[in-house]
N, C-alpha and C. Protein backbone atom coordinates (compact mmCIF):
# COMPACT_ATOMS: atom_id res chain seq x y z
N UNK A 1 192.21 168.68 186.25
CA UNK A 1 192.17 167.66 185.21
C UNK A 1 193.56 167.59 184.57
N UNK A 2 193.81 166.74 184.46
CA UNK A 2 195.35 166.18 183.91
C UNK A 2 195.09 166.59 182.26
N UNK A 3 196.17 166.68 181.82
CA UNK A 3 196.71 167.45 180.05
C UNK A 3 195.89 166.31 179.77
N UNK A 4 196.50 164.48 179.55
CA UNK A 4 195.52 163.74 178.80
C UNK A 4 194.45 163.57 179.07
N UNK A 5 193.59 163.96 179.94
CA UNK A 5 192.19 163.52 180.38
C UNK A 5 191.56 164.43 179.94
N UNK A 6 192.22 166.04 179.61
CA UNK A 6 191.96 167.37 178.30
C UNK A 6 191.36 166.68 177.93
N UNK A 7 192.76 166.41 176.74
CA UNK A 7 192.66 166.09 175.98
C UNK A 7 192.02 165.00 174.90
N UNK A 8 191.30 164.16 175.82
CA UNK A 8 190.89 162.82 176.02
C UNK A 8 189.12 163.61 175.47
N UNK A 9 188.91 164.27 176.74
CA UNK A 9 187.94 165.25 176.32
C UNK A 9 187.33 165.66 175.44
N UNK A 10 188.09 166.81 175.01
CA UNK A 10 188.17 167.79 173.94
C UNK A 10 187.96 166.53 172.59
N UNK A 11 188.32 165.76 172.46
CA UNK A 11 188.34 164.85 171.12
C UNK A 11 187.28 163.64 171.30
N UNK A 12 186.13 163.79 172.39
CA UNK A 12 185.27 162.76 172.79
C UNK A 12 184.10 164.20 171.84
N UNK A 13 184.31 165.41 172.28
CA UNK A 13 183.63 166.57 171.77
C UNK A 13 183.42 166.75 170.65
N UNK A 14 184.50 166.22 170.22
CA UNK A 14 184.20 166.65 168.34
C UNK A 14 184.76 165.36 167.91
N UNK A 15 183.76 164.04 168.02
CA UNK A 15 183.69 162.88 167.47
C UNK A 15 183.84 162.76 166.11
N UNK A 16 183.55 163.91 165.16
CA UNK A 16 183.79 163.37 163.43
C UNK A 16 184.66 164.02 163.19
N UNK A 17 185.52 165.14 164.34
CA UNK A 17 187.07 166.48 163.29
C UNK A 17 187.61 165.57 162.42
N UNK A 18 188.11 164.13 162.69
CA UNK A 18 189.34 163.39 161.86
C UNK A 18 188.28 162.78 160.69
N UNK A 19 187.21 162.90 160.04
CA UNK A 19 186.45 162.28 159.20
C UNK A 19 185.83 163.33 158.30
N UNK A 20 186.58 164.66 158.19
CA UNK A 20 186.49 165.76 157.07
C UNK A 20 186.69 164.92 155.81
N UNK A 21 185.76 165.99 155.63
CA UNK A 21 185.17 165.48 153.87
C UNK A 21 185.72 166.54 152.97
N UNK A 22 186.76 166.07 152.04
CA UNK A 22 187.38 166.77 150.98
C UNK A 22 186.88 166.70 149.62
N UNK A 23 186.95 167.66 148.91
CA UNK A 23 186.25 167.32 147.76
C UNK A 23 187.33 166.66 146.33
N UNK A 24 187.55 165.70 145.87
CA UNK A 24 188.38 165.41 145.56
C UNK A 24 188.17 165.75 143.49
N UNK A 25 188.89 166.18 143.00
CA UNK A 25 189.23 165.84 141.28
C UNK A 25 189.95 164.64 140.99
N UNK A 26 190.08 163.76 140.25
CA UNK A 26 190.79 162.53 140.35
C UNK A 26 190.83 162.57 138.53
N UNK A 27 192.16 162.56 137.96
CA UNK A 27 192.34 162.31 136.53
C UNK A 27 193.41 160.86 136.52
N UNK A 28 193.13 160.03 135.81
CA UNK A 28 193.74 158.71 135.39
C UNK A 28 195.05 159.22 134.42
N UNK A 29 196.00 158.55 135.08
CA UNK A 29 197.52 158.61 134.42
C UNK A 29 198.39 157.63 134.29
N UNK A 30 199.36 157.37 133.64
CA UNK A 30 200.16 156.58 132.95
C UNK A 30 201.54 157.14 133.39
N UNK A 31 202.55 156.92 134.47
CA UNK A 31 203.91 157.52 134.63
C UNK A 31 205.14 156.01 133.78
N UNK A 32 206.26 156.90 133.45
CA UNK A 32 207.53 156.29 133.14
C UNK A 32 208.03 156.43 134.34
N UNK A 33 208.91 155.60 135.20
CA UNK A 33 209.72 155.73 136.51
C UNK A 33 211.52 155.43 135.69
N UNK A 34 212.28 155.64 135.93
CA UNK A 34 213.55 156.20 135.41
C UNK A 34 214.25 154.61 135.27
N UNK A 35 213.49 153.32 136.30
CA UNK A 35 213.88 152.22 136.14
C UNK A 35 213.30 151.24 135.18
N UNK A 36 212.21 152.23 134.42
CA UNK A 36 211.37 151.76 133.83
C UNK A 36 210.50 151.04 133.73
N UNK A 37 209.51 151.03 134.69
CA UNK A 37 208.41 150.72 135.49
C UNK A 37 207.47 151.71 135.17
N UNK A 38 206.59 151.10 134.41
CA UNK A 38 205.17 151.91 133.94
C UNK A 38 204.07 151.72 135.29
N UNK A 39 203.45 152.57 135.75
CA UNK A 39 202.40 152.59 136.20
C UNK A 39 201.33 153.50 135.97
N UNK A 40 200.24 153.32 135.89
CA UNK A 40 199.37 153.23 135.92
C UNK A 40 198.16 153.99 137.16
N UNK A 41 197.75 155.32 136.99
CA UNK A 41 196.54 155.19 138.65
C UNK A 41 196.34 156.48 138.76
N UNK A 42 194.93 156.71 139.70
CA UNK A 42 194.28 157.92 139.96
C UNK A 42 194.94 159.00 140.43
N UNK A 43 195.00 160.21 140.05
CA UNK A 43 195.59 161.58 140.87
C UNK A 43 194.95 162.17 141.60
N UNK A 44 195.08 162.87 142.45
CA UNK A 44 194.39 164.06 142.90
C UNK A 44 194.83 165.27 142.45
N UNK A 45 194.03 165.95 142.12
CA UNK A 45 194.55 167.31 141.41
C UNK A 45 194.62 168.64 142.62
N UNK A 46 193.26 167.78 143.14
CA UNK A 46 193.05 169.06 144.38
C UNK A 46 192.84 170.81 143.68
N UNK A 47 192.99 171.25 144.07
CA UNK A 47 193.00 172.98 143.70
C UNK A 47 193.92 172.92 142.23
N UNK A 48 194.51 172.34 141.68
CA UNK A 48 194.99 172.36 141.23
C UNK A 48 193.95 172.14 139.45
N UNK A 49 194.73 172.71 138.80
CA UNK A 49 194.35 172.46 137.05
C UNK A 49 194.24 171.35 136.67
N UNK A 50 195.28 170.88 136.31
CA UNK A 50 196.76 170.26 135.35
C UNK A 50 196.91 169.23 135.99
N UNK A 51 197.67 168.54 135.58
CA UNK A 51 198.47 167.80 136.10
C UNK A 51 199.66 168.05 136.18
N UNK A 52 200.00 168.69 134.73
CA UNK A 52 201.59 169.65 134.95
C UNK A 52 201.91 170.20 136.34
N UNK A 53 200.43 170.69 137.06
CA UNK A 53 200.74 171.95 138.10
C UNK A 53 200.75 171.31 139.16
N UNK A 54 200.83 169.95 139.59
CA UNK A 54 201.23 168.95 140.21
C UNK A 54 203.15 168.55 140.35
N UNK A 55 203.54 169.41 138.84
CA UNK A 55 204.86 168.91 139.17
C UNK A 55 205.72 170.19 138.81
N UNK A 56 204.77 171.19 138.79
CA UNK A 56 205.09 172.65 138.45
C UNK A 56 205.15 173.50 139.52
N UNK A 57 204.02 173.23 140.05
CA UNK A 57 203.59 174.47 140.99
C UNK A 57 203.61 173.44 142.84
N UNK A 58 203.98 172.65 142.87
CA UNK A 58 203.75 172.39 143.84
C UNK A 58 205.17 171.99 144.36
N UNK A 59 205.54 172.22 145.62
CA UNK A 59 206.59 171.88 146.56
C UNK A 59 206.82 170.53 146.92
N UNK A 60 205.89 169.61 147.20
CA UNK A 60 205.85 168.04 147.46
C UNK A 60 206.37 167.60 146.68
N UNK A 61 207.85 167.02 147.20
CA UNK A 61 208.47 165.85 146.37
C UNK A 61 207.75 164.48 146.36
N UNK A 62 206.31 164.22 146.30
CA UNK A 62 205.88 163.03 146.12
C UNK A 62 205.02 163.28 145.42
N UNK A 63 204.24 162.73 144.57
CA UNK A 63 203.05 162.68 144.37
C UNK A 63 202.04 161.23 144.99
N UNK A 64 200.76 161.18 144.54
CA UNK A 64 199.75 160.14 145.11
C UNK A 64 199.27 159.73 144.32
N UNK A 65 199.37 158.31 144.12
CA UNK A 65 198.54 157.24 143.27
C UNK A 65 197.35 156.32 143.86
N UNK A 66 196.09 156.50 143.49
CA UNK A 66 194.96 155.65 144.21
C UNK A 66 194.90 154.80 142.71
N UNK A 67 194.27 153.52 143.40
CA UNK A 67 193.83 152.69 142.23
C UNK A 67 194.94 151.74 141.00
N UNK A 68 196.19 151.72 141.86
CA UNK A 68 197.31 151.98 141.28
C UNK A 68 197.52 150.32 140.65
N UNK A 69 197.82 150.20 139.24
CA UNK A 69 198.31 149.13 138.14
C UNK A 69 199.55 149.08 137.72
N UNK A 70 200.24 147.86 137.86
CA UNK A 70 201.72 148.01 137.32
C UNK A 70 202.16 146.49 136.96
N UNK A 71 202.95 146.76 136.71
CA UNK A 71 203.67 145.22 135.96
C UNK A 71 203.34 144.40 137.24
N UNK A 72 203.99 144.81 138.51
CA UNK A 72 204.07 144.46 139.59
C UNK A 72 202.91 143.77 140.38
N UNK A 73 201.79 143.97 139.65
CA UNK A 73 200.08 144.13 140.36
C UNK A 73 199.67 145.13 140.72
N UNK A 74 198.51 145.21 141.58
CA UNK A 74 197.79 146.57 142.02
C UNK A 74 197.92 146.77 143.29
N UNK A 75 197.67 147.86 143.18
CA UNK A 75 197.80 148.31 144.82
C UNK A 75 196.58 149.38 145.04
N UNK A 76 196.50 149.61 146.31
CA UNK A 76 194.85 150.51 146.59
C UNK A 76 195.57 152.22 146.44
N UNK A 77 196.93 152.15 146.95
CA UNK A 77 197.92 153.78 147.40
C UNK A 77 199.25 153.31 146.93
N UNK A 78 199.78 154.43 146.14
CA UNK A 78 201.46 154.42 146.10
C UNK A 78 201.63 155.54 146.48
N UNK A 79 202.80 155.88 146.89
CA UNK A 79 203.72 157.26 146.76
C UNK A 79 204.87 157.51 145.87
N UNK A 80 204.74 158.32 144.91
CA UNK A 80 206.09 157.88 144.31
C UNK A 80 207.02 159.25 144.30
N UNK A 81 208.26 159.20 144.23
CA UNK A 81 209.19 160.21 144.64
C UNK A 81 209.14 161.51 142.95
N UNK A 82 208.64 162.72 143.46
CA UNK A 82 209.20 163.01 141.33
C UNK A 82 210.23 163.40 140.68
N UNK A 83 211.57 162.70 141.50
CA UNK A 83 212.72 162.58 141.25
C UNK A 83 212.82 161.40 140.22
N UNK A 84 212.26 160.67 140.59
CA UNK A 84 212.32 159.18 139.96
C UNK A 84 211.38 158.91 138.29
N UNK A 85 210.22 159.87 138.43
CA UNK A 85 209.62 160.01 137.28
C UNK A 85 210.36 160.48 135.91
N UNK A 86 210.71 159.54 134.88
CA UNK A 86 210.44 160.57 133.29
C UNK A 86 209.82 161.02 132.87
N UNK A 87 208.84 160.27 132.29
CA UNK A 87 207.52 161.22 132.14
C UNK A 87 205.86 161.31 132.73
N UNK A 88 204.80 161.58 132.29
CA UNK A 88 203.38 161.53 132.76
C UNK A 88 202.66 161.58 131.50
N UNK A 89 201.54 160.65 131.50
CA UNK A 89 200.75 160.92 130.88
C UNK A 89 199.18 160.87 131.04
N UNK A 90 198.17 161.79 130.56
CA UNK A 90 197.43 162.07 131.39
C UNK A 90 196.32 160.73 130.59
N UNK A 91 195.81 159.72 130.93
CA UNK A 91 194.99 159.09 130.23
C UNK A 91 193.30 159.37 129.97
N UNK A 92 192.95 159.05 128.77
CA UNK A 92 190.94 159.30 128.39
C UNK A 92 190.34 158.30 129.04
N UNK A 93 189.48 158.48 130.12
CA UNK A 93 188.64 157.47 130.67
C UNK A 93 187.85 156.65 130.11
């Protein structure tokens, strides 16, 4: 059997691996961007506390915005760099 026809295989076998179910925390926030562009949108906190520990404790120079509002309009996903951020704020639902 040829490597892709494996492989072809092996992933006919386990039809749902790519459709893992994560358990998600999601807190609503308010960022300053350094050009001054407010947005607006959902976090994932993941294992995580805080939101601080999102820009404390973690290595990823990006963070993730779902649900995302801005001057600009909405969007469903952003990525934004946290070089570019001034501040965060965590918003009351």
């Amino acid at each position: 059997m040829a490597m892709d026809e494996k492989a072809v295989q092996e992933k006919k076998s386990r039809p749902d691996s790519h459709k893992r179910k994560f358990e998600t925390t999601t807190e609503l926030i308010t960022i300053k961007t350094i050009d001054g562009s407010t947005i607006r949108g959902n976090i994932n906190l993941g294992v995580k506390e805080r939101v601080s520990d999102l820009f404390t404790k973690s290595a990823n120079p990006f963070i993730v915005l779902t649900g995302v509002t801005s001057g600009g309009g909405s969007r469903q996903t952003l990525f934004i760099n946290k070089q570019y951020i001034v501040w965060v704020e965590p918003e009351e639902e």
